[in-house]
Protein backbone atom coordinates (compact mmCIF):
# COMPACT_ATOMS: atom_id res chain seq x y z
CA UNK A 1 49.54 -18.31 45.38
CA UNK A 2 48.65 -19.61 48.78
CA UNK A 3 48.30 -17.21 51.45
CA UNK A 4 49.83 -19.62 54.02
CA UNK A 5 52.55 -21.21 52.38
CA UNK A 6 53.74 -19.71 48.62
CA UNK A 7 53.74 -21.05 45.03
CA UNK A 8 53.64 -24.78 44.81
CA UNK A 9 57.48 -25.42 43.56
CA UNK A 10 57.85 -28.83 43.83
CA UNK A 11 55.21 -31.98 42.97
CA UNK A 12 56.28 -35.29 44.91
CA UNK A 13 55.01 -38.51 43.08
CA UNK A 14 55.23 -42.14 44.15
CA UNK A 15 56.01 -44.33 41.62
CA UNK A 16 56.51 -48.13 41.22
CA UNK A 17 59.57 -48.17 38.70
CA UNK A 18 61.58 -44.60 38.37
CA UNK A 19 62.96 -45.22 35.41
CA UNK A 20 59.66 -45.99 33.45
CA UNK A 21 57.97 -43.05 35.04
CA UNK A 22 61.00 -40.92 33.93
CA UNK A 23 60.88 -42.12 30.16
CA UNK A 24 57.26 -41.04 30.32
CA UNK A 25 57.44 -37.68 31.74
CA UNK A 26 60.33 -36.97 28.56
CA UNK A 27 57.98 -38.80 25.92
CA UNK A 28 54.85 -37.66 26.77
CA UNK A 29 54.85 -34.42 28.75
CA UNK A 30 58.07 -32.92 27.59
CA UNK A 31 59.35 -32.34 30.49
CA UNK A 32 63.66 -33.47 31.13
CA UNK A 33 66.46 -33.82 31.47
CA UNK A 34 66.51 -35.70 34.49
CA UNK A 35 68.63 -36.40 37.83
CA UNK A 36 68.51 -39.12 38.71
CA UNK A 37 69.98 -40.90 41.85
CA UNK A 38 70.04 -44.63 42.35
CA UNK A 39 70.39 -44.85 46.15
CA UNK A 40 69.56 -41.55 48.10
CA UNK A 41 71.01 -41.26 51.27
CA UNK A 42 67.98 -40.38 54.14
CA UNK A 43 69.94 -39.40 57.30
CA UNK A 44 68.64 -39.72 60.48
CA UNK A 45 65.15 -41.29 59.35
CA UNK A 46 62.17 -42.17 61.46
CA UNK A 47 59.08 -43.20 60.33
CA UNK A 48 56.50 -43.34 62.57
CA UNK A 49 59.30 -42.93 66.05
CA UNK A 50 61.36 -45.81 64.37
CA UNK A 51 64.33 -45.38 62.95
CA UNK A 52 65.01 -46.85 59.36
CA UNK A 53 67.16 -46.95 56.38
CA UNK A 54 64.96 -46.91 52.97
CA UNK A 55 66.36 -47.24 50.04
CA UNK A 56 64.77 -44.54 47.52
CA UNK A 57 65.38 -43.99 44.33
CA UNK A 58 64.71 -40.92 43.10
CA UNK A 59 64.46 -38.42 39.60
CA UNK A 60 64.49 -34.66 39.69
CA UNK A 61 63.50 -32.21 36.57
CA UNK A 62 61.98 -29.04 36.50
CA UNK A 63 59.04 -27.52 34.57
CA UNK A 64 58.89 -23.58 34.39
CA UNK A 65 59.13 -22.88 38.33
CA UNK A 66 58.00 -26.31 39.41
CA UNK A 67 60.26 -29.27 40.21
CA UNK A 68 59.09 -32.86 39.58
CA UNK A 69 60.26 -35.47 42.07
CA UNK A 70 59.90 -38.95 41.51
CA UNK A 71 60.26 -41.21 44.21
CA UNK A 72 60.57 -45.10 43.63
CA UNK A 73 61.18 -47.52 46.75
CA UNK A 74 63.16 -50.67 45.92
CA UNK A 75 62.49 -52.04 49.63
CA UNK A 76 59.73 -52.93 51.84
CA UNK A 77 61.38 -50.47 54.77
CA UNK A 78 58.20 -48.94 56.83
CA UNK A 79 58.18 -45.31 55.17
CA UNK A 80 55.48 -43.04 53.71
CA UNK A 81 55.93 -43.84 50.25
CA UNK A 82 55.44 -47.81 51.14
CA UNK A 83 52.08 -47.18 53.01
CA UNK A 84 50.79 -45.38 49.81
CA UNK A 85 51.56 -47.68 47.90
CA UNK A 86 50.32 -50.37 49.78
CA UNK A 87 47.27 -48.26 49.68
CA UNK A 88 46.99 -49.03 45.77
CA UNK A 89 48.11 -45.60 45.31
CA UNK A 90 50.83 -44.71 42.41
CA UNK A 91 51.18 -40.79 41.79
CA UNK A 92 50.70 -37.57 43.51
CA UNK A 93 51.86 -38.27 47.24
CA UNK A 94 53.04 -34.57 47.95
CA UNK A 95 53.64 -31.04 47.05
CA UNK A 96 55.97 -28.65 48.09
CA UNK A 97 56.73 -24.84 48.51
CA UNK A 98 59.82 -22.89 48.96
CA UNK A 99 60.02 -19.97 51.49
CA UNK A 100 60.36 -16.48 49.39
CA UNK A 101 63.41 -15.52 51.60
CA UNK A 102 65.47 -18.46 52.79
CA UNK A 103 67.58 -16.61 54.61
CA UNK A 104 64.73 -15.49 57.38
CA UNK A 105 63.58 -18.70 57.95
């Protein structure tokens, strides 16, 4: 456990097709069932002070205490998730931890 911040809870990975990268974590880790939403809606976005409307797709399942995200972009909007890609990147992007007492924060 970090000192700073809590237990990891949720790992964020970038991925180029959701539904693949879905199949996979079932097949070969195990780990499902999965929710999955075909357009999530971002409110209020801004990416770098400009505003934006990305359209993410994304798949949520948990393992133990840990929640898997997967995050697929079917547009070239300016966001995050595009510049790692564009970086060659495809996986790990970010992690995640929940506050032990939500209602104090």
């Amino acid at each position: 456990m970090s000192r700073l911040f809590g237990s990891i809870r949720q790992m964020g990975y970038v991925v180029r097709d959701v539904e693949e990268a879905m199949q996979h974590w079932i097949q070969v880790c195990g780990i499902g069932p999965w929710y999955y939403v075909d357009k999530l809606t971002v409110n209020d976005f801004h990416y770098r002070g400009q505003p934006g409307e990305p359209h993410l797709s994304i798949g949520l399942a948990n393992s133990g205490y840990v929640q898997v995200e997967l995050i697929q972009q079917r547009d070239d909007s300016p966001t995050m998730y595009q510049d790692f890609l564009n970086a060659g990147h495809e996986g790990l992007q970010h992690w995640s931890s929940w506050p032990e007492d939500f209602d104090s924060v």
